[in-house]
N, C-alpha and C. Protein backbone atom coordinates (compact mmCIF):
# COMPACT_ATOMS: atom_id res chain seq x y z
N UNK A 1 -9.05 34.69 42.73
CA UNK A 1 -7.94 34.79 41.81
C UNK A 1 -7.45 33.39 41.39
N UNK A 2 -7.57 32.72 42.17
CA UNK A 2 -6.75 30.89 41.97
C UNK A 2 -7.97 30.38 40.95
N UNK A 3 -9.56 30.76 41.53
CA UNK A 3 -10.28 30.05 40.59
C UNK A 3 -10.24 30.63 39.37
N UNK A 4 -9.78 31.81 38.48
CA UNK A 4 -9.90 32.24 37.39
C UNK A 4 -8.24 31.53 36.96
N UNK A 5 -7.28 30.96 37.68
CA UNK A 5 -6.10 30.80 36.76
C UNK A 5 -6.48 29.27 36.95
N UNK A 6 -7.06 28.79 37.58
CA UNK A 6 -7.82 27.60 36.75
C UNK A 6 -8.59 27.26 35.97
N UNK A 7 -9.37 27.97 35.64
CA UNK A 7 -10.16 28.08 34.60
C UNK A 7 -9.15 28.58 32.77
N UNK A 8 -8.16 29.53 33.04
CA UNK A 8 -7.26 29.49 32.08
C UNK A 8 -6.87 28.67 31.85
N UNK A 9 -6.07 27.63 33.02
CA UNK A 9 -5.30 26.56 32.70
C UNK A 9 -6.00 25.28 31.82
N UNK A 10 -7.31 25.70 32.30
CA UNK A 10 -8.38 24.38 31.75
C UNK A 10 -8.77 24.87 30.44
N UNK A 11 -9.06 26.27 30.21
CA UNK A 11 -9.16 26.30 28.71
C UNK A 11 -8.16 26.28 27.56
N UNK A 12 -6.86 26.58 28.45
CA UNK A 12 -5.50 26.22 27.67
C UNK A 12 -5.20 24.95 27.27
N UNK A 13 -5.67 23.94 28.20
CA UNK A 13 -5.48 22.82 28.03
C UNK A 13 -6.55 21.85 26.81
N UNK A 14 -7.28 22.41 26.86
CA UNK A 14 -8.96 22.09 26.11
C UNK A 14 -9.02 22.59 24.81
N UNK A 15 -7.92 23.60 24.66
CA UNK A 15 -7.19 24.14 23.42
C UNK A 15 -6.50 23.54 22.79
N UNK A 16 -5.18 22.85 23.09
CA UNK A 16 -4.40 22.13 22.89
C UNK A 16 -5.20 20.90 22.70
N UNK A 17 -5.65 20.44 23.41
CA UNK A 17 -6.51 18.77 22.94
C UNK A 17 -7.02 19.24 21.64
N UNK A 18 -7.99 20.06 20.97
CA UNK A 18 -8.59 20.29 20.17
C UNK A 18 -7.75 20.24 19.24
N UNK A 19 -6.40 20.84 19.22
CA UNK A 19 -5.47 21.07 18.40
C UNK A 19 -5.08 20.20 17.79
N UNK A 20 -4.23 19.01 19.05
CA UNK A 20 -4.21 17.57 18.21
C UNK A 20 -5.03 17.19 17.80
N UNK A 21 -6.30 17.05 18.31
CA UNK A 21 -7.29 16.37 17.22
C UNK A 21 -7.20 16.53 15.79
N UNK A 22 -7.00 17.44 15.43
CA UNK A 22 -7.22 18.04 14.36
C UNK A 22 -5.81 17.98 13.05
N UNK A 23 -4.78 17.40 13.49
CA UNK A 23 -3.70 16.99 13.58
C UNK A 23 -3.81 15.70 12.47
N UNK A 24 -3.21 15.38 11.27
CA UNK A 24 -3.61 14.21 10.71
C UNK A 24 -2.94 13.15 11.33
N UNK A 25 -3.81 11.81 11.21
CA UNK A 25 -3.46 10.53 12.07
C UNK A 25 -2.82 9.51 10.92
N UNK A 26 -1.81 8.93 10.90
CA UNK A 26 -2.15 7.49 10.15
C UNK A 26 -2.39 6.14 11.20
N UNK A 27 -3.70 5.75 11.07
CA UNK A 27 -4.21 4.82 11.73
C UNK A 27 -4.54 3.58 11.31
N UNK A 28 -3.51 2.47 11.65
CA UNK A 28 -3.68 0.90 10.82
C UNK A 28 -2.85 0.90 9.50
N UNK A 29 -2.16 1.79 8.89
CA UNK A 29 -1.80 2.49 7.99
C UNK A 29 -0.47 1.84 7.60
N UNK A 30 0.48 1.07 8.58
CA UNK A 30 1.76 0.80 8.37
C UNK A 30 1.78 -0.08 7.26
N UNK A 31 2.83 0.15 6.28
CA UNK A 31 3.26 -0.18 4.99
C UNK A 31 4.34 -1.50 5.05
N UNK A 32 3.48 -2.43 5.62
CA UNK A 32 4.84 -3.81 5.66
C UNK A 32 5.29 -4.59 4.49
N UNK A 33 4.50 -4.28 3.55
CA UNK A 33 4.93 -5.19 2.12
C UNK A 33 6.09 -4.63 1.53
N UNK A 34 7.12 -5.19 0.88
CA UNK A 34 7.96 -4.67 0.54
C UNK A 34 8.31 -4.13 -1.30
N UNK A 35 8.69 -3.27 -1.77
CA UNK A 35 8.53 -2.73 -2.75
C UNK A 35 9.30 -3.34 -3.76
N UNK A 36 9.27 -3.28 -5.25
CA UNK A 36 10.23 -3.41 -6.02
C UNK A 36 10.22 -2.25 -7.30
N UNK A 37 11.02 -1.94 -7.70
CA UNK A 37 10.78 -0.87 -9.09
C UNK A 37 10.49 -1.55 -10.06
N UNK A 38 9.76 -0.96 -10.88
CA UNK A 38 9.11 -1.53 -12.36
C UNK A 38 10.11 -2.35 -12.92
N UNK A 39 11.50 -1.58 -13.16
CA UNK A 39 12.65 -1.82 -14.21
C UNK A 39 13.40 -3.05 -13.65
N UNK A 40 12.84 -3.57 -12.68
CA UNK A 40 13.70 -4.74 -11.96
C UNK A 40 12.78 -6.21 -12.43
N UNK A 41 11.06 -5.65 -12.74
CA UNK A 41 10.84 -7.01 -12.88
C UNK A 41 11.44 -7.47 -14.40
N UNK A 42 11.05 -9.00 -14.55
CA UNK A 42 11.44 -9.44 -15.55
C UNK A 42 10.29 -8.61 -16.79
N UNK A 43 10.87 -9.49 -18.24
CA UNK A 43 10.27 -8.50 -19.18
C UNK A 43 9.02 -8.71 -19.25
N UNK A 44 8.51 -10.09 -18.67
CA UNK A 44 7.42 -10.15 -19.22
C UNK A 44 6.09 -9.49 -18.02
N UNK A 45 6.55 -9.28 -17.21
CA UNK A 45 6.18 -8.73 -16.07
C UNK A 45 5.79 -7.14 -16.09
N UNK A 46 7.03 -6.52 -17.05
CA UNK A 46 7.17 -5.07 -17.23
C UNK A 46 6.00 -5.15 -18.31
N UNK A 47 5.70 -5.47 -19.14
CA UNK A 47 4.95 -5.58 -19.73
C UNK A 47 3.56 -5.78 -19.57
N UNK A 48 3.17 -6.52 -18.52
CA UNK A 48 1.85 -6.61 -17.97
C UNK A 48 1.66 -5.03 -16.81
N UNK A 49 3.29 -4.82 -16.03
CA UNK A 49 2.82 -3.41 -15.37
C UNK A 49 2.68 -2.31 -16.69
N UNK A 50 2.67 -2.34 -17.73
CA UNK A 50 2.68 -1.23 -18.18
C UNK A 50 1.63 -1.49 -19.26
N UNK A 51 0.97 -2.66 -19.14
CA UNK A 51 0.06 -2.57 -20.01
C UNK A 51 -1.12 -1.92 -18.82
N UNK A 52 -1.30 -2.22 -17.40
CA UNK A 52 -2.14 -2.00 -16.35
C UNK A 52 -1.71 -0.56 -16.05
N UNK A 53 -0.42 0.11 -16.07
CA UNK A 53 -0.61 1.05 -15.27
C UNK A 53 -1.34 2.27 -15.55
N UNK A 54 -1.90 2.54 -16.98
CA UNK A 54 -2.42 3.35 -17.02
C UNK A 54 -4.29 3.18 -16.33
N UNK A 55 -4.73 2.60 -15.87
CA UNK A 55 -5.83 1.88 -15.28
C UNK A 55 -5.89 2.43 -13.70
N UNK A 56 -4.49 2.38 -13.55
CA UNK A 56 -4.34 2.62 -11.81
C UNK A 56 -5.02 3.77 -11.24
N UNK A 57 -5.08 4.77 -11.97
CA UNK A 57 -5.35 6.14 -11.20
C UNK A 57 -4.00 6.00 -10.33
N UNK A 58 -5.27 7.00 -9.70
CA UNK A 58 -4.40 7.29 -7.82
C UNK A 58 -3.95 6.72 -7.00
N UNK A 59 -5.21 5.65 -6.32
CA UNK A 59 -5.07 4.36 -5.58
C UNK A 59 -4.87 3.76 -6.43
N UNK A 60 -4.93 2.98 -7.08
CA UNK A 60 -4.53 1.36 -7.35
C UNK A 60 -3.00 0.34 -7.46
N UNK A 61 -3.06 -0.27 -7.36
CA UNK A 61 -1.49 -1.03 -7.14
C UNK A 61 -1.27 -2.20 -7.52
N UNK A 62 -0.42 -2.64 -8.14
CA UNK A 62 0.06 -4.05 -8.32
C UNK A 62 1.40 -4.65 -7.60
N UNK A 63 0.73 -6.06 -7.53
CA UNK A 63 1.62 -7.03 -7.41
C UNK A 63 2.59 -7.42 -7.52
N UNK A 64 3.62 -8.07 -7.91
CA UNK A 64 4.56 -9.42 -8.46
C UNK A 64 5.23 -10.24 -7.40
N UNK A 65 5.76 -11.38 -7.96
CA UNK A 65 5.93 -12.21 -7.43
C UNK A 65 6.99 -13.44 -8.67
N UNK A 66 8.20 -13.47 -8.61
CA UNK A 66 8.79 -14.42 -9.56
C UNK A 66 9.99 -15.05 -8.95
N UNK A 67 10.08 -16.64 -9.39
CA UNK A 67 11.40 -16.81 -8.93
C UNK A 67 11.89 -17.45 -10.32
N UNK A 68 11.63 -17.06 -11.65
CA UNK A 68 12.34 -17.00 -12.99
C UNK A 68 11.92 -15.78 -13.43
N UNK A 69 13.31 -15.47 -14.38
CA UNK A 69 13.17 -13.89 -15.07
C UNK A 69 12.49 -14.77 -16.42
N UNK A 70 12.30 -15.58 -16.69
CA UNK A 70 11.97 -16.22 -18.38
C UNK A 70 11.04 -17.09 -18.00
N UNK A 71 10.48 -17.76 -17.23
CA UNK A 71 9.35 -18.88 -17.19
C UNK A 71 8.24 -18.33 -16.69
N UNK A 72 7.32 -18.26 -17.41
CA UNK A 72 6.16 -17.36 -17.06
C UNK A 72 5.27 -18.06 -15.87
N UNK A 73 5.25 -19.30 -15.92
CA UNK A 73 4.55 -20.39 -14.96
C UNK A 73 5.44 -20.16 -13.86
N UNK A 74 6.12 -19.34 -13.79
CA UNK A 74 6.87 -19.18 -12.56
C UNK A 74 7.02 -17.25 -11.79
N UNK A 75 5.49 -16.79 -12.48
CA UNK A 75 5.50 -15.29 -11.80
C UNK A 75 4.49 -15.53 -11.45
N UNK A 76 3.89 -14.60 -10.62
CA UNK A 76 2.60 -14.01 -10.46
C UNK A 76 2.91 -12.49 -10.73
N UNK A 77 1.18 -11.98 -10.88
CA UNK A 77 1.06 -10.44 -11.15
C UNK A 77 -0.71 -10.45 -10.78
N UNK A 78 -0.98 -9.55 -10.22
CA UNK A 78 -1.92 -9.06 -10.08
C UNK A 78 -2.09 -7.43 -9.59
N UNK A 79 -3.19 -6.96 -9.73
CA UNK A 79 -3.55 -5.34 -9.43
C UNK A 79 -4.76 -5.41 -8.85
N UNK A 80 -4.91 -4.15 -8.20
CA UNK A 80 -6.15 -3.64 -7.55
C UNK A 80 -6.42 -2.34 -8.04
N UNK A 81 -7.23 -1.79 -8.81
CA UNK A 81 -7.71 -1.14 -9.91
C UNK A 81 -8.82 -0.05 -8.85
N UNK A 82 -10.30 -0.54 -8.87
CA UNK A 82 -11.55 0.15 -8.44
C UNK A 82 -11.12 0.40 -6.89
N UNK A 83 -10.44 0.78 -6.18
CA UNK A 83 -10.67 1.35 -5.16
C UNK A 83 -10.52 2.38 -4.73
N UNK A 84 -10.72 2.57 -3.57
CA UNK A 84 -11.02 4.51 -2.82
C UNK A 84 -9.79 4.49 -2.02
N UNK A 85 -9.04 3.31 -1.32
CA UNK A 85 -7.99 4.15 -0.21
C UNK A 85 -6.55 3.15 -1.13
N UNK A 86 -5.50 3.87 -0.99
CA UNK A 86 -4.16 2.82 -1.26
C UNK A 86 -4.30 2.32 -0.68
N UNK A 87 -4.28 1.86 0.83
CA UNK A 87 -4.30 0.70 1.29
C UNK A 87 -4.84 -0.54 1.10
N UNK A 88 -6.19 -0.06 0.89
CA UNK A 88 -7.07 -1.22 0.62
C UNK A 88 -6.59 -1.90 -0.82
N UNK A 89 -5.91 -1.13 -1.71
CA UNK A 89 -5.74 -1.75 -3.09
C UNK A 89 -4.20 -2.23 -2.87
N UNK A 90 -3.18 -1.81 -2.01
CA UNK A 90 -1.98 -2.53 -1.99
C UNK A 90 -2.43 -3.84 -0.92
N UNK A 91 -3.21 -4.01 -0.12
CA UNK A 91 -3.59 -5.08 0.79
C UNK A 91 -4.40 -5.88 -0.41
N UNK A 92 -5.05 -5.75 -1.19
CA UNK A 92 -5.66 -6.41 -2.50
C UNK A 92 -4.85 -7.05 -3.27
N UNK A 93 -4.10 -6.47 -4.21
CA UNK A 93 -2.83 -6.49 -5.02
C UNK A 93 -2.26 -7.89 -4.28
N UNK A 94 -1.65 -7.40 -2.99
CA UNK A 94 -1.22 -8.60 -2.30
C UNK A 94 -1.86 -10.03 -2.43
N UNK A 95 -2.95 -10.15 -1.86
CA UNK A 95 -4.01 -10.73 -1.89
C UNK A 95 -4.19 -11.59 -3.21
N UNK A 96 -4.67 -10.97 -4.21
CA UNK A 96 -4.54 -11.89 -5.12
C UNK A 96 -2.95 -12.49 -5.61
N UNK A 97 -1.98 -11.30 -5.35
CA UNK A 97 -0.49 -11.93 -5.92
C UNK A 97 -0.52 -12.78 -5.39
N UNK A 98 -0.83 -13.55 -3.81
CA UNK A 98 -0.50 -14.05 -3.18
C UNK A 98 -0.92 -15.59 -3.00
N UNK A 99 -2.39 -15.17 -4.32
CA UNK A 99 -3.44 -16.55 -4.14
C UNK A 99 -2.58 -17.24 -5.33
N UNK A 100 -2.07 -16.64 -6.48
CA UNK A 100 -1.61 -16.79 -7.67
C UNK A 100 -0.05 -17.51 -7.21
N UNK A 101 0.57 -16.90 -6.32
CA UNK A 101 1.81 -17.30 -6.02
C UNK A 101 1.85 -19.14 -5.51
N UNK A 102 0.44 -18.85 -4.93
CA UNK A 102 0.56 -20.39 -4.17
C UNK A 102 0.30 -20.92 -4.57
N UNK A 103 -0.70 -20.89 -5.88
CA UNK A 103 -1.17 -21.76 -6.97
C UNK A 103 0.05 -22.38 -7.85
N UNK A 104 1.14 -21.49 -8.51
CA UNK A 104 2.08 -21.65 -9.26
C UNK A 104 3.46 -22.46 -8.17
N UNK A 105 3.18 -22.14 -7.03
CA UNK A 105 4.26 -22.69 -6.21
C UNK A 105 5.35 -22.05 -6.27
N UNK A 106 5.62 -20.67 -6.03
CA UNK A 106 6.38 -19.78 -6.25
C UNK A 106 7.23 -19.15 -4.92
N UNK A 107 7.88 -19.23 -4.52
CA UNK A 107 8.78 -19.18 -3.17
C UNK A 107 9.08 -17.91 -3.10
N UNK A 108 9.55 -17.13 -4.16
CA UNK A 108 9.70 -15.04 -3.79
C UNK A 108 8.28 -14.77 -3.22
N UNK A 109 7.96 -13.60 -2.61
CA UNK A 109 6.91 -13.16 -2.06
C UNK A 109 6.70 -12.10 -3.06
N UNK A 110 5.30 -11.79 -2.68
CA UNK A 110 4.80 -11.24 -3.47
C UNK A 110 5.44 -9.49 -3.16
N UNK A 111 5.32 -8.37 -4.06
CA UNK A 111 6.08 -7.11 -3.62
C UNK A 111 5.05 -5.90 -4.19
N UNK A 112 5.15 -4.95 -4.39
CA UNK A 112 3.96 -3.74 -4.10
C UNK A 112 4.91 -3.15 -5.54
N UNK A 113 4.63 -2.83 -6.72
CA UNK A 113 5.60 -2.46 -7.58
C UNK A 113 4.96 -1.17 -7.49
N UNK A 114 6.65 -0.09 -7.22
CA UNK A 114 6.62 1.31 -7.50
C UNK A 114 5.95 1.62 -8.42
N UNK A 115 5.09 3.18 -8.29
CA UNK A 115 4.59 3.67 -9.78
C UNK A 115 5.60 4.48 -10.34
């Protein structure tokens, strides 16, 4: 009798594992860049997101980066367009905002603009 309510206990348990498995994970996944809304960048900025956003699909994401609302030598913008996961295209986005930022010498960080 003890060995059959161990054998329950073990397939109850072997149940439940299976269960979580099966359970969606986000793994490596955390979202540390920080966001800004379209309507906040400057104009000339809104203008480059909205000339790109129809390009984005699903995944894709852009950049910015400004510390003037009027001096263009003083933004960055970039996007990540061709890819398969958001992450990989907001870690992109970054990436180039970020090569662009240091080039121009630009002190705001770069931000993940809402769609």
């Amino acid at each position: 009798m003890q060995e059959k309510g161990n054998k329950m206990q073990q397939r109850t348990t072997w149940m439940a594992l299976l269960a979580c498995m099966c359970l969606p994970v986000k793994v490596g996944a955390t979202d540390v860049h920080p966001h800004i809304a379209a309507n906040l960048l400057p104009m000339s900025l809104q203008v480059s997101w909205n000339s790109n956003k129809p390009q984005l699909g699903k995944f894709g994401q852009c950049a910015a980066a400004f510390d003037s609302r009027t001096d263009d030598g003083k933004m960055a913008f970039a996007c990540s367009i061709y890819v398969k996961l958001s992450a990989v295209a907001q870690r992109k986005a970054i990436q180039h905002c970020d090569e662009q930022r240091e080039a121009r010498h630009i002190k705001a960080p770069c931000q993940l603009i809402d769609k």
